[in-house]
N, C-alpha and C. Protein backbone atom coordinates (compact mmCIF):
# COMPACT_ATOMS: atom_id res chain seq x y z
N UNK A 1 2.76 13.40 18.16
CA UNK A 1 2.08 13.31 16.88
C UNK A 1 0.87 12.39 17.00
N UNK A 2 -0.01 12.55 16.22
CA UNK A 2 -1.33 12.12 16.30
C UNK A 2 -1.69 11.21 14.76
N UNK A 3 -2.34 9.87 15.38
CA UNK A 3 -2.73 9.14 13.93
C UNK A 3 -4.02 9.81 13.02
N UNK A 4 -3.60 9.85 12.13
CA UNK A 4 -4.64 10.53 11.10
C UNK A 4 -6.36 9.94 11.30
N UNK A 5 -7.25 10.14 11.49
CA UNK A 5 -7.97 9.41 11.23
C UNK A 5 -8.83 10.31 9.87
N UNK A 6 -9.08 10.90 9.51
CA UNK A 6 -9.83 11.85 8.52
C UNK A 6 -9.81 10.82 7.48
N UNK A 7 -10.71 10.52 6.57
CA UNK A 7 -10.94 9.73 5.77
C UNK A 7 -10.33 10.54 4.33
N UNK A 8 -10.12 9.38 3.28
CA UNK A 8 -9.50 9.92 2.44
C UNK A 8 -10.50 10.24 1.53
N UNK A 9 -10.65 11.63 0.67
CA UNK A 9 -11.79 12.33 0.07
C UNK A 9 -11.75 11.17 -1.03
N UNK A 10 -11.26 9.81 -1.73
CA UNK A 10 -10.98 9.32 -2.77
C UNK A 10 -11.99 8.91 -2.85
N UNK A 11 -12.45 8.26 -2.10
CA UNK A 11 -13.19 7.28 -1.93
C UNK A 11 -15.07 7.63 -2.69
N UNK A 12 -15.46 8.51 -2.07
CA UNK A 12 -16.74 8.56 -2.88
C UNK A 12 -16.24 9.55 -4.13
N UNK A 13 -15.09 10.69 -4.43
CA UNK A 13 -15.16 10.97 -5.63
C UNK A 13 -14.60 9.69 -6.60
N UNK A 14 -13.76 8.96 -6.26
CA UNK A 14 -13.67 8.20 -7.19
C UNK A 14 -14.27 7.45 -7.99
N UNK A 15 -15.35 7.47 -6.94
CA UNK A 15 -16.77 6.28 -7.45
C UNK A 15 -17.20 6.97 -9.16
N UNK A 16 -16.78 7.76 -9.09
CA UNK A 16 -17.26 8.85 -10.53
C UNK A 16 -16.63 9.54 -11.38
N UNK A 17 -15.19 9.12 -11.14
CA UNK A 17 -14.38 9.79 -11.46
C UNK A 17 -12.96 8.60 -12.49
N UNK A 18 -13.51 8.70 -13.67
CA UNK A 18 -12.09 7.05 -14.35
C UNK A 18 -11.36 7.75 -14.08
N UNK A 19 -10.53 8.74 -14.11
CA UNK A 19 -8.84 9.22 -13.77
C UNK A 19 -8.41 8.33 -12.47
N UNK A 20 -10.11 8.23 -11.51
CA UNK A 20 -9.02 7.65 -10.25
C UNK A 20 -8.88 5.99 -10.37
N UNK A 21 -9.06 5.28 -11.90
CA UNK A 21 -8.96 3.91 -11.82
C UNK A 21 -8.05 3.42 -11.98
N UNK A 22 -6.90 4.14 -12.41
CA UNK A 22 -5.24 4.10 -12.31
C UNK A 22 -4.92 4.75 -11.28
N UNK A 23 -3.75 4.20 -11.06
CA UNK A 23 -3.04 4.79 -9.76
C UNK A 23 -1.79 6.17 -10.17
N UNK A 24 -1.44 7.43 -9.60
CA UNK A 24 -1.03 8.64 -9.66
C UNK A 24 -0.05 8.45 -9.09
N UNK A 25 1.34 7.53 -9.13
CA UNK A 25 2.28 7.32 -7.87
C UNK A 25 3.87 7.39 -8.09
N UNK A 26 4.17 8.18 -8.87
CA UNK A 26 5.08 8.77 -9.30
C UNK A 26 6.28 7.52 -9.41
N UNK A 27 5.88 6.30 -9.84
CA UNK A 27 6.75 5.02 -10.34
C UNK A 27 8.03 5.24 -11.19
N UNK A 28 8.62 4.30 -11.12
CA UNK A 28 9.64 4.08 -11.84
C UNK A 28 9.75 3.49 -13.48
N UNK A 29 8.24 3.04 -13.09
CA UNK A 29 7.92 2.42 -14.19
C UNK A 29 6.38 2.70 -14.48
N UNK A 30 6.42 2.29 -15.90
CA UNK A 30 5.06 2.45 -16.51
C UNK A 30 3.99 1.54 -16.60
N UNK A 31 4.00 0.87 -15.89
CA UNK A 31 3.11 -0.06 -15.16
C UNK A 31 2.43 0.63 -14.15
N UNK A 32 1.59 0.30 -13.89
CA UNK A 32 1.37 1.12 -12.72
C UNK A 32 -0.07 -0.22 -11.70
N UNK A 33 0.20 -0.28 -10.53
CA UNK A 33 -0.93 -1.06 -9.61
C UNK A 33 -2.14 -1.05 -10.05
N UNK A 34 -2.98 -1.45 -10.41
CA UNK A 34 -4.38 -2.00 -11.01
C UNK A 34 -5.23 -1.67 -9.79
N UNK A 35 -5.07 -0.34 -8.90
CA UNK A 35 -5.60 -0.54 -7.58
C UNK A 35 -6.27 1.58 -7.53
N UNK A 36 -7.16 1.74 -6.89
CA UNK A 36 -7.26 3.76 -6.83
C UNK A 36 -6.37 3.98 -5.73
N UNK A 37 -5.89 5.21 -6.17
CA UNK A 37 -4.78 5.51 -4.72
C UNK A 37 -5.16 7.17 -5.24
N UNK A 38 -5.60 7.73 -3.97
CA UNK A 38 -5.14 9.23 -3.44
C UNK A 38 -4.57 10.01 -2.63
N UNK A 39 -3.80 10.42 -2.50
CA UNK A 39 -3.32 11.68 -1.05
C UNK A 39 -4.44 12.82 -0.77
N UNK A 40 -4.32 12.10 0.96
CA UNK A 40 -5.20 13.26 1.50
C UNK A 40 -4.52 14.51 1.71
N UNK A 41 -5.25 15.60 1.20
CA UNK A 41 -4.92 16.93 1.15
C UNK A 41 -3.93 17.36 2.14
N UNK A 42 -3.96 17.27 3.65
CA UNK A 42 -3.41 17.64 4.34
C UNK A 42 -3.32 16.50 5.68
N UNK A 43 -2.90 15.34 5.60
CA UNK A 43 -2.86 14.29 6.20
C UNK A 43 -2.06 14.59 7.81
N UNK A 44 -2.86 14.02 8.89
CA UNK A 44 -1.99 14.27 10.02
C UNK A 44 -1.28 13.34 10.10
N UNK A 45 -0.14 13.81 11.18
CA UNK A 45 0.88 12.77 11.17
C UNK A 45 1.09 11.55 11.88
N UNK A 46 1.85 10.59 11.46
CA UNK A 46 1.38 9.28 12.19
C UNK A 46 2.24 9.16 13.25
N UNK A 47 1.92 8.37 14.59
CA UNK A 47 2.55 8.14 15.21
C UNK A 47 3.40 6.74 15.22
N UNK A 48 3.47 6.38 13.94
CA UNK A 48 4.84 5.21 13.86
C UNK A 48 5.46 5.47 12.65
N UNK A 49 6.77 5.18 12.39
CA UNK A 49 7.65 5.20 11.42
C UNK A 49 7.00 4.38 10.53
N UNK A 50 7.87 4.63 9.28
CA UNK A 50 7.43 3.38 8.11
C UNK A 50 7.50 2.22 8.37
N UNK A 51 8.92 1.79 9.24
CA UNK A 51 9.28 0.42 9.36
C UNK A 51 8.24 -0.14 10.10
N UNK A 52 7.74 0.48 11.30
CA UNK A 52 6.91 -0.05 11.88
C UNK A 52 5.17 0.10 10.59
N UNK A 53 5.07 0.97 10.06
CA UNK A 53 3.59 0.48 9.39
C UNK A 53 4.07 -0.97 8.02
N UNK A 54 5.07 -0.85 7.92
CA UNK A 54 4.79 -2.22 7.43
C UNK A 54 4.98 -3.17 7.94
N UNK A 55 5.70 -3.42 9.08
CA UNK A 55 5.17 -4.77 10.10
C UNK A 55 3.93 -5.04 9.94
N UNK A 56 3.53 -3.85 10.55
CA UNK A 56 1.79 -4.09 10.41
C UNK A 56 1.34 -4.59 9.42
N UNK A 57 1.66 -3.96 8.25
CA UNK A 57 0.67 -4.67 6.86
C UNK A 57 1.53 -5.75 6.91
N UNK A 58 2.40 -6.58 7.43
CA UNK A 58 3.23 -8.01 7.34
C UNK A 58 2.08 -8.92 8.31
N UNK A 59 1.88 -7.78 9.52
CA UNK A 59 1.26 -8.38 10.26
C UNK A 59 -0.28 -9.03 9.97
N UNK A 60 -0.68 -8.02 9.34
CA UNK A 60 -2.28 -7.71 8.66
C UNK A 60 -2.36 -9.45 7.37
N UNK A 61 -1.01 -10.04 6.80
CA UNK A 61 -1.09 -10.24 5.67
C UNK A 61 -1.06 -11.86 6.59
N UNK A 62 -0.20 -12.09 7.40
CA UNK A 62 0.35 -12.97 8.19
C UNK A 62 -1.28 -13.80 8.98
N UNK A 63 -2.08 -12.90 9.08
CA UNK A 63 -3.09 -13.31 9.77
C UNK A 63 -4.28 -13.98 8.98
N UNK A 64 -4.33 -13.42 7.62
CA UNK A 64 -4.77 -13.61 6.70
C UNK A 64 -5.12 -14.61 5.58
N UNK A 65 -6.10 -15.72 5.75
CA UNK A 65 -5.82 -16.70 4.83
C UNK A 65 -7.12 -16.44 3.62
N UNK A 66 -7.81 -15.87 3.53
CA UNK A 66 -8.33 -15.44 2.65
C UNK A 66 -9.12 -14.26 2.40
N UNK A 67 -9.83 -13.55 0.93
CA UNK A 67 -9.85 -12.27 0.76
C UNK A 67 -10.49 -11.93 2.05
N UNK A 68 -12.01 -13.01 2.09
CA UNK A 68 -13.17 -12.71 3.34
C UNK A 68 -12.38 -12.11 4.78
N UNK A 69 -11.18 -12.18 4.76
CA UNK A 69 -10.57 -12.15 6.15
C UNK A 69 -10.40 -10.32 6.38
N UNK A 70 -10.14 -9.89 5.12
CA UNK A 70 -9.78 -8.21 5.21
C UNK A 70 -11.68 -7.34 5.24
N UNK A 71 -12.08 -7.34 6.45
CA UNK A 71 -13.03 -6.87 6.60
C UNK A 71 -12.67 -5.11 7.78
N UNK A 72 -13.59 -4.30 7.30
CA UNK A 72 -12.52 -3.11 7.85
C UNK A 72 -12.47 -2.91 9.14
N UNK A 73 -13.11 -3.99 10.00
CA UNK A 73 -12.48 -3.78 11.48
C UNK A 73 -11.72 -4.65 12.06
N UNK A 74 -10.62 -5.70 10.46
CA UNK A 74 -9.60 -6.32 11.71
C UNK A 74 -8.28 -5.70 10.63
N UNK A 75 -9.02 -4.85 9.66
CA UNK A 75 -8.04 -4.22 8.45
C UNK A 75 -7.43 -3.01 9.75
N UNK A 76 -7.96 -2.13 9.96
CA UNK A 76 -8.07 -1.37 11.24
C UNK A 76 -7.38 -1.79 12.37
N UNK A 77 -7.47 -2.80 12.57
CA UNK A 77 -7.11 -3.45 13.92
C UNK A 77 -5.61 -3.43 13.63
N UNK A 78 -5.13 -4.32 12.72
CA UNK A 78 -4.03 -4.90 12.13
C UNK A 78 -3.05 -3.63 12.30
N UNK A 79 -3.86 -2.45 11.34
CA UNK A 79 -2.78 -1.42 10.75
C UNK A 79 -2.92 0.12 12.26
N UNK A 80 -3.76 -0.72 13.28
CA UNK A 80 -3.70 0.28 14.05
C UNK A 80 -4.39 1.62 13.72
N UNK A 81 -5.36 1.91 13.11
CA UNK A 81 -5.92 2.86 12.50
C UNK A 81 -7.27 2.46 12.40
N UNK A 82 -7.98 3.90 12.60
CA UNK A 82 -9.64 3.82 12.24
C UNK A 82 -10.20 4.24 10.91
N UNK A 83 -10.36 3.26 10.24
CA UNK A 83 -10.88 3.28 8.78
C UNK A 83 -11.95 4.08 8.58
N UNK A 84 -12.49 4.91 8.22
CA UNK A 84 -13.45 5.51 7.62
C UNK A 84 -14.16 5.43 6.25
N UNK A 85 -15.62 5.02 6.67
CA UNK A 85 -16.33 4.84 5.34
C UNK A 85 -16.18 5.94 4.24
N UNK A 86 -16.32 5.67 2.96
CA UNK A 86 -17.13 6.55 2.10
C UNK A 86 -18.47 7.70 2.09
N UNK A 87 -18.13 8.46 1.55
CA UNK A 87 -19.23 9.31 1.98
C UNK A 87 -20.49 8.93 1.16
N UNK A 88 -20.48 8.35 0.20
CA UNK A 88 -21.70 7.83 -0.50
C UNK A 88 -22.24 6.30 0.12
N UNK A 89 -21.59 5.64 1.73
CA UNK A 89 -22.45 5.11 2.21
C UNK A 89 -21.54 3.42 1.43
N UNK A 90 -21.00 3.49 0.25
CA UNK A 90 -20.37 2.29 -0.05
C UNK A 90 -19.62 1.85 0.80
N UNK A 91 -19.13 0.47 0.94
CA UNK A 91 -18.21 -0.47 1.44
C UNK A 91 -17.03 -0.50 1.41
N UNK A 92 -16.47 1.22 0.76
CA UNK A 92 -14.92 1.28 0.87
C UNK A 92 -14.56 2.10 1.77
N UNK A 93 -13.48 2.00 2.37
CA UNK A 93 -12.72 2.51 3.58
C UNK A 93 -11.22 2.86 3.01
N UNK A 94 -10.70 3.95 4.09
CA UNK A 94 -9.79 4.70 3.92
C UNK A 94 -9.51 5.58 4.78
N UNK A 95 -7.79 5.70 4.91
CA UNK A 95 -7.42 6.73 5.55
C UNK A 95 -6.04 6.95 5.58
N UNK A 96 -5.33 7.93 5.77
CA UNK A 96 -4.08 8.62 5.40
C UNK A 96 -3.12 9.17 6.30
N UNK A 97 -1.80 9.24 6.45
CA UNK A 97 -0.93 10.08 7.86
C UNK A 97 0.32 10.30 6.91
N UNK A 98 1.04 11.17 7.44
CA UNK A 98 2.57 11.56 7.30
C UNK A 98 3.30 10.83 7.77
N UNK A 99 4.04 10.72 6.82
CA UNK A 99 5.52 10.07 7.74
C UNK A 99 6.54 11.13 7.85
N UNK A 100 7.92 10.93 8.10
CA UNK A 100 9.37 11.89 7.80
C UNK A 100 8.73 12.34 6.38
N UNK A 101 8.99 13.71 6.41
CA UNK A 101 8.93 14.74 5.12
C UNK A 101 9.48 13.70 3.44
N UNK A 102 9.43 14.20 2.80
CA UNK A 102 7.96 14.27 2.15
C UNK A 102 7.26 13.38 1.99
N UNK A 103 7.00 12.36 2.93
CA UNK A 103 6.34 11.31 2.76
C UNK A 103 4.83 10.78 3.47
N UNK A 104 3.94 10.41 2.82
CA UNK A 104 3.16 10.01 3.72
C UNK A 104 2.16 8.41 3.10
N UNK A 105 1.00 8.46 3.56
CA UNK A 105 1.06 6.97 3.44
C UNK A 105 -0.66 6.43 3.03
N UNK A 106 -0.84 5.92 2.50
CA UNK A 106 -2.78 5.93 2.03
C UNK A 106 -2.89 4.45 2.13
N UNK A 107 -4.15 4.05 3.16
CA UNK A 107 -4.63 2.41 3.02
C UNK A 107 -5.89 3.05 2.51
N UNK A 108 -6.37 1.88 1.94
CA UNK A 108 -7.34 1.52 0.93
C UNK A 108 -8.13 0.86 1.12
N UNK A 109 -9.76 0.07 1.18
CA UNK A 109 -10.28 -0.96 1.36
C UNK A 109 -11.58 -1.04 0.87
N UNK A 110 -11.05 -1.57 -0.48
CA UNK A 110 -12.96 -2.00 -1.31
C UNK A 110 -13.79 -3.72 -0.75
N UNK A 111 -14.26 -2.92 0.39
CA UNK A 111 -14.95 -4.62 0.57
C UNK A 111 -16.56 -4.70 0.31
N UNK A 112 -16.64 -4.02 -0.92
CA UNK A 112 -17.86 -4.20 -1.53
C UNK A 112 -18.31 -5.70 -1.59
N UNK A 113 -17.51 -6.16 -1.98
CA UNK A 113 -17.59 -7.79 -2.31
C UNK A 113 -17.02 -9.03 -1.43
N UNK A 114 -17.60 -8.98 0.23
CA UNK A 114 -17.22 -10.14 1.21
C UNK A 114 -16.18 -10.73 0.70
N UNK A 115 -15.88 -11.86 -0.41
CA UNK A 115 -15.07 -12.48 -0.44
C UNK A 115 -14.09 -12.52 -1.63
N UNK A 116 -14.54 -10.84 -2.13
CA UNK A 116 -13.50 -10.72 -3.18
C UNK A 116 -12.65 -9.09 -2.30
N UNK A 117 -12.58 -9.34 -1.33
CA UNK A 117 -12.34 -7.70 -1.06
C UNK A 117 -10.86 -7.21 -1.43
N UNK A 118 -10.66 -6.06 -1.41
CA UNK A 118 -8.78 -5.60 -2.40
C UNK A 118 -8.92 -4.06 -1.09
N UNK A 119 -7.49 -4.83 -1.11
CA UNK A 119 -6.62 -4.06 0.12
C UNK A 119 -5.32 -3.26 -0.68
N UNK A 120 -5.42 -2.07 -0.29
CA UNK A 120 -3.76 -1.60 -0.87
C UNK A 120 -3.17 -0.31 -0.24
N UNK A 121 -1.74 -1.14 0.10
CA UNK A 121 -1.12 0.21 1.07
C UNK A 121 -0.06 0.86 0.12
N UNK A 122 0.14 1.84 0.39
CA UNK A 122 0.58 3.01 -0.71
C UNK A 122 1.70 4.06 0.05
N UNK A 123 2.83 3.90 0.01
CA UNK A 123 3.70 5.29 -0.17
C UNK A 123 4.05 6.17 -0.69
N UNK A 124 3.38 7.36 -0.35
CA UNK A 124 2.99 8.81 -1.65
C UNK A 124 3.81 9.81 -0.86
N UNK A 125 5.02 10.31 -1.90
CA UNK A 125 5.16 11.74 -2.01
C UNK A 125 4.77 12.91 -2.28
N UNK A 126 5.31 13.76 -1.65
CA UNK A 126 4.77 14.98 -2.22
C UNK A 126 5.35 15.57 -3.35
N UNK A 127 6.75 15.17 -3.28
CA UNK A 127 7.41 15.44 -4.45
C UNK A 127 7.73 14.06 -5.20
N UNK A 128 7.58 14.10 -6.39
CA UNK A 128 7.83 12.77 -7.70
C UNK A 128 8.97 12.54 -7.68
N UNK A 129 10.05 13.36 -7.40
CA UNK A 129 11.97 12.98 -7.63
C UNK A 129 12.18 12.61 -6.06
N UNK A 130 11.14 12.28 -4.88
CA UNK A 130 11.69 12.16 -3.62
C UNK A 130 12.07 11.20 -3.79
N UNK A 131 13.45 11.34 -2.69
CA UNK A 131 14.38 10.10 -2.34
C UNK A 131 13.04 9.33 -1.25
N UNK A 132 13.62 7.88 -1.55
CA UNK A 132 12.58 6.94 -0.75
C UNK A 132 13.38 6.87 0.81
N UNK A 133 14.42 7.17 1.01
CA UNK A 133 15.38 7.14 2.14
C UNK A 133 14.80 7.21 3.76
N UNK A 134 13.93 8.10 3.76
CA UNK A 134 13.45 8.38 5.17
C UNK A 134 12.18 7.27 5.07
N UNK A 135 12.23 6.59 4.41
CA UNK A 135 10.75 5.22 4.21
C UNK A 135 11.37 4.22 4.40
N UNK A 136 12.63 3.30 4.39
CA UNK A 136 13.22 2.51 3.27
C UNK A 136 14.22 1.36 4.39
N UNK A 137 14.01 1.86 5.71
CA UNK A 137 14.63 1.50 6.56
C UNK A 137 14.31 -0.34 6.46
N UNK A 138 13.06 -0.54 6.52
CA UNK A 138 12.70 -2.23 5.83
C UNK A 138 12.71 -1.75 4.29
N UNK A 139 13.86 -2.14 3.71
CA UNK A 139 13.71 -2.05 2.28
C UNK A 139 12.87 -3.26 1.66
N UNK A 140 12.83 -3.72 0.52
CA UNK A 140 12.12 -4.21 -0.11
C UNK A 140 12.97 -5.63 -0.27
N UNK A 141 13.84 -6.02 -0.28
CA UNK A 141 14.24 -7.35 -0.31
C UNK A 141 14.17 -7.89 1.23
N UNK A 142 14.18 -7.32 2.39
CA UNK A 142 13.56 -7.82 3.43
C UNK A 142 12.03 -8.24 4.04
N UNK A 143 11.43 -7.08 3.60
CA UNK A 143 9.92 -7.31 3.30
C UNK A 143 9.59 -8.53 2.54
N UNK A 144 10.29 -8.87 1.16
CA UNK A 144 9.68 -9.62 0.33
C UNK A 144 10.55 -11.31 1.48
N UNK A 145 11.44 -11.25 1.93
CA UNK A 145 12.11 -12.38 2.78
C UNK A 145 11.26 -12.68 3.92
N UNK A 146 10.36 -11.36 4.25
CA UNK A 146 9.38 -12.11 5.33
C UNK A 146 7.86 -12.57 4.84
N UNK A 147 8.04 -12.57 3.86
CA UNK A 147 6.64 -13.25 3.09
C UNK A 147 6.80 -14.23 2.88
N UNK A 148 8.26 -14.75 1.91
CA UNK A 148 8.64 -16.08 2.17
C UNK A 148 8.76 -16.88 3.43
N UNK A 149 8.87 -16.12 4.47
CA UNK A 149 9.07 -17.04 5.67
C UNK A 149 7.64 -16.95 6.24
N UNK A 150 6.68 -16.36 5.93
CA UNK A 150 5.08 -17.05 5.98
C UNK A 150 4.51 -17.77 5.03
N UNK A 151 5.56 -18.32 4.09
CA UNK A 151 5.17 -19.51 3.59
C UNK A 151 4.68 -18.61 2.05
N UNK A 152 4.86 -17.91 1.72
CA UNK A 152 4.44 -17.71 0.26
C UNK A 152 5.54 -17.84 -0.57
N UNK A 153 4.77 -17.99 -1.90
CA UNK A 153 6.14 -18.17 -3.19
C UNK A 153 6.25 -17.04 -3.86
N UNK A 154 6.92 -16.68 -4.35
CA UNK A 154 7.33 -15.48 -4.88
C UNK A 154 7.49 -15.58 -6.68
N UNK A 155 6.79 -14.71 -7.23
CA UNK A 155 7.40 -14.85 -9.09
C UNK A 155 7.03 -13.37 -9.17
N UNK A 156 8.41 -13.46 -9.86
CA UNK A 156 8.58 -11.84 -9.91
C UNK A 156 8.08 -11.78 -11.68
N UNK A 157 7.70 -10.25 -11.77
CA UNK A 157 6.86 -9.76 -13.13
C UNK A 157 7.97 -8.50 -13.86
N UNK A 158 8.63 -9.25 -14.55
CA UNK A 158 9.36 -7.88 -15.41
C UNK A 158 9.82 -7.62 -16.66
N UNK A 159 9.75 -6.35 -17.00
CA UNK A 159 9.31 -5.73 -17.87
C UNK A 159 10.89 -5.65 -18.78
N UNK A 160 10.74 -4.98 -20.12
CA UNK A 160 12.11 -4.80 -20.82
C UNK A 160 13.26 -4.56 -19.71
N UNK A 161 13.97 -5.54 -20.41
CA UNK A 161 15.54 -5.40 -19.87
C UNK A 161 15.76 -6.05 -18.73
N UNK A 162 14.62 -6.57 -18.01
CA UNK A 162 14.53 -7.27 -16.87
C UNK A 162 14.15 -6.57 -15.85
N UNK A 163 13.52 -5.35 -15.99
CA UNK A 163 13.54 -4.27 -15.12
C UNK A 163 12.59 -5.05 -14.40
N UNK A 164 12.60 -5.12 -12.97
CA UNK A 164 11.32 -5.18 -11.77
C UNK A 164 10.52 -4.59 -11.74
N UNK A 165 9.14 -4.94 -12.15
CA UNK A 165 7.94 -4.30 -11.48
C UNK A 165 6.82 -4.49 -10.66
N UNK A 166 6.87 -5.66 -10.60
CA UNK A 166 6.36 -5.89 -9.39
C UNK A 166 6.62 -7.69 -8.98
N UNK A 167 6.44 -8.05 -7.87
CA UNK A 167 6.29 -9.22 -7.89
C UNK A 167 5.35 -9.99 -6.86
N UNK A 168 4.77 -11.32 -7.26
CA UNK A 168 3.37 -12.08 -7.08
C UNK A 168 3.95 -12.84 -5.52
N UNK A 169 3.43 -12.62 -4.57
CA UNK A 169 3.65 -13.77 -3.59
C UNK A 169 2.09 -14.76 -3.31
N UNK A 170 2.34 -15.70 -3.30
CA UNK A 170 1.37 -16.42 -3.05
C UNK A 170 1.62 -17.50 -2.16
N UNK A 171 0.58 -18.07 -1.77
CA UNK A 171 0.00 -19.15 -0.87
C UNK A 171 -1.60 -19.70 -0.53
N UNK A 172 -2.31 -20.69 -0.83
CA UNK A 172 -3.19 -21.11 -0.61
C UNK A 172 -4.03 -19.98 -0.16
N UNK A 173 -4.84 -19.46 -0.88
CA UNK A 173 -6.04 -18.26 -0.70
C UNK A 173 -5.77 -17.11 -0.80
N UNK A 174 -4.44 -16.58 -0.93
CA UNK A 174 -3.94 -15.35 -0.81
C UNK A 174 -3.10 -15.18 -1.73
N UNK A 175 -3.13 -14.30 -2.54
CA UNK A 175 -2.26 -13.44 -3.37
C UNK A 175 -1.66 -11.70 -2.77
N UNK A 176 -0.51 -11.69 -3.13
CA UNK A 176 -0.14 -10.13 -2.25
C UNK A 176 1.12 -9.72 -3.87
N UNK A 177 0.64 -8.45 -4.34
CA UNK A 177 1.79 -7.47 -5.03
C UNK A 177 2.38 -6.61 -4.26
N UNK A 178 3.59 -6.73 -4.58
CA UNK A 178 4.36 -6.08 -4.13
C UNK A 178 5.36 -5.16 -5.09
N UNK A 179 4.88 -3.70 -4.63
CA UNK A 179 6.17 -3.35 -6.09
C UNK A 179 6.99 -2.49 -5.41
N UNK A 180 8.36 -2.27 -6.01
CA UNK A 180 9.31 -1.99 -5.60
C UNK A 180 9.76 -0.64 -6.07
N UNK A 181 9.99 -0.24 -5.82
CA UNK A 181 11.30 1.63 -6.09
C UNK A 181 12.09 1.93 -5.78
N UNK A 182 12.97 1.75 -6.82
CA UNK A 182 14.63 2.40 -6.26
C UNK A 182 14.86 3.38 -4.95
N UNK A 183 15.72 3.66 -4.66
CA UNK A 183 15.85 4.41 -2.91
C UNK A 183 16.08 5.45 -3.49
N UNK A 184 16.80 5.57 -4.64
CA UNK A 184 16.97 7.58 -4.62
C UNK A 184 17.79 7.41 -6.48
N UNK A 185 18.09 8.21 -7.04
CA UNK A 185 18.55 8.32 -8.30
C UNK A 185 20.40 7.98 -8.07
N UNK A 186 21.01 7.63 -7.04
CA UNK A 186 22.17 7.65 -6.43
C UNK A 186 22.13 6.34 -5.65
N UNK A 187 21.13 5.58 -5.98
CA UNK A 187 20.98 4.33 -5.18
C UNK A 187 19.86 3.72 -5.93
N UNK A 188 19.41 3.27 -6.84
CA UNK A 188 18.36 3.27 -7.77
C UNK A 188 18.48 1.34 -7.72
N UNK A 189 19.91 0.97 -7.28
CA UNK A 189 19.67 -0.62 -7.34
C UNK A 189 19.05 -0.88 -5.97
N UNK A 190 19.07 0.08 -4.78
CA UNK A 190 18.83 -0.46 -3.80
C UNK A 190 17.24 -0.20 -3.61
N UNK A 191 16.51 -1.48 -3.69
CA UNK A 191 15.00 -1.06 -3.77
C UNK A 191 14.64 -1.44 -2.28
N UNK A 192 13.33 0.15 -2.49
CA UNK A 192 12.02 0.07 -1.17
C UNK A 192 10.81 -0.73 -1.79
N UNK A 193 9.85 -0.46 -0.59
CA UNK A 193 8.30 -0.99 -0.79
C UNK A 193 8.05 0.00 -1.05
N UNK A 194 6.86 0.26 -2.37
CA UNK A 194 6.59 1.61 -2.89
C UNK A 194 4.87 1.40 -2.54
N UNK A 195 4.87 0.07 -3.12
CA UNK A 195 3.00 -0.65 -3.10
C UNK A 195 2.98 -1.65 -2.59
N UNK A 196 1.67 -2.13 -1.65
CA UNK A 196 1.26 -3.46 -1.31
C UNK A 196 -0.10 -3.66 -1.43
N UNK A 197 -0.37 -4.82 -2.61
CA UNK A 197 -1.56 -4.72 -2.86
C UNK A 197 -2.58 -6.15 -2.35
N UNK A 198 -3.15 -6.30 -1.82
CA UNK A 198 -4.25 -7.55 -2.06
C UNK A 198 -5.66 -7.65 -2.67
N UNK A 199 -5.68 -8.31 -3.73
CA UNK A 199 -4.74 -9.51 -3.93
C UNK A 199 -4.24 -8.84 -4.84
């Protein structure tokens, strides 16, 4: 299998487009990431599992002490992938792969703004009722345990009833969201990484 490199079409239609200023990500909740997210049409497939692309973005986050640091050739570096500009020539980057059926995976990168730049990695189905199962292998209370052990604090954000929707890790220059999604309608307490956003 081969890493995707094809850029994601989001990027210059979005520039023109408000539908893409919310995110389309078939949540659990009605909140939704403050970030654009699209699936590329026909994304090739990646050559690492999930568990391993979020090391990477652990890795990517770990290296990271402020926004200026996510510039798209160590964003690239980090996540092992070749970012591709926008077709209108702007400062955002993007690109997309498959994982195990039906899943695949969209990074993001508006670094219009040197030292305000926003990073966000995204797990997109093809189907809205998919089980998160073949993703989920680093579920989401491990992920969020290795952020704490790079030194960030954690305050979680939730909604009626106490429901989880996302939660804030921080540390000196860096902010990271993280939101979570039940594993399947038969496992709905056991949460994945659905979003990772910076900041």
């Amino acid at each position: 299998m081969r890493l995707a490199h094809s850029i994601i079409p989001l990027l210059a239609a979005c520039a023109t487009l408000p539908a893409c200023s919310q995110a389309s990500m078939s949540a659990p909740s009605k909140e939704e990431p403050a970030v654009t997210t699209a699936t590329p049409s026909a994304p090739a497939a990646s050559t690492q599992d999930a568990a391993q692309v979020l090391q990477r973005v652990l890795a990517l986050i770990e290296g990271s002490h402020a926004l200026s640091d996510l510039t798209p050739a160590r964003v690239g570096q980090a996540m092992g992938v070749d970012l591709e500009r926008a077709r209108d020539g702007s400062a955002q980057y993007g690109v997309g792969a498959a994982l195990d059926a039906p899943w695949s995976y969209t990074i993001e990168l508006d670094a219009t703004s040197q030292d305000a730049a926003k990073f966000a990695f995204n797990f997109t189905p093809s189907a809205a009722d998919a089980s998160m199962t073949p993703i989920c292998q680093m579920d989401y209370d491990a992920f969020a345990s290795r952020l704490e052990a790079l030194g960030f604090t954690r305050t979680p954000y939730n909604a009626e009833h106490g429901r989880l929707v996302k939660e804030w890790f921080d540390r000196p220059g860096l902010r990271v969201s993280v939101y979570p999604q039940g594993e399947s309608d038969g496992a709905a307490e056991h949460r994945c990484v659905r979003t990772v956003t910076i900041p």
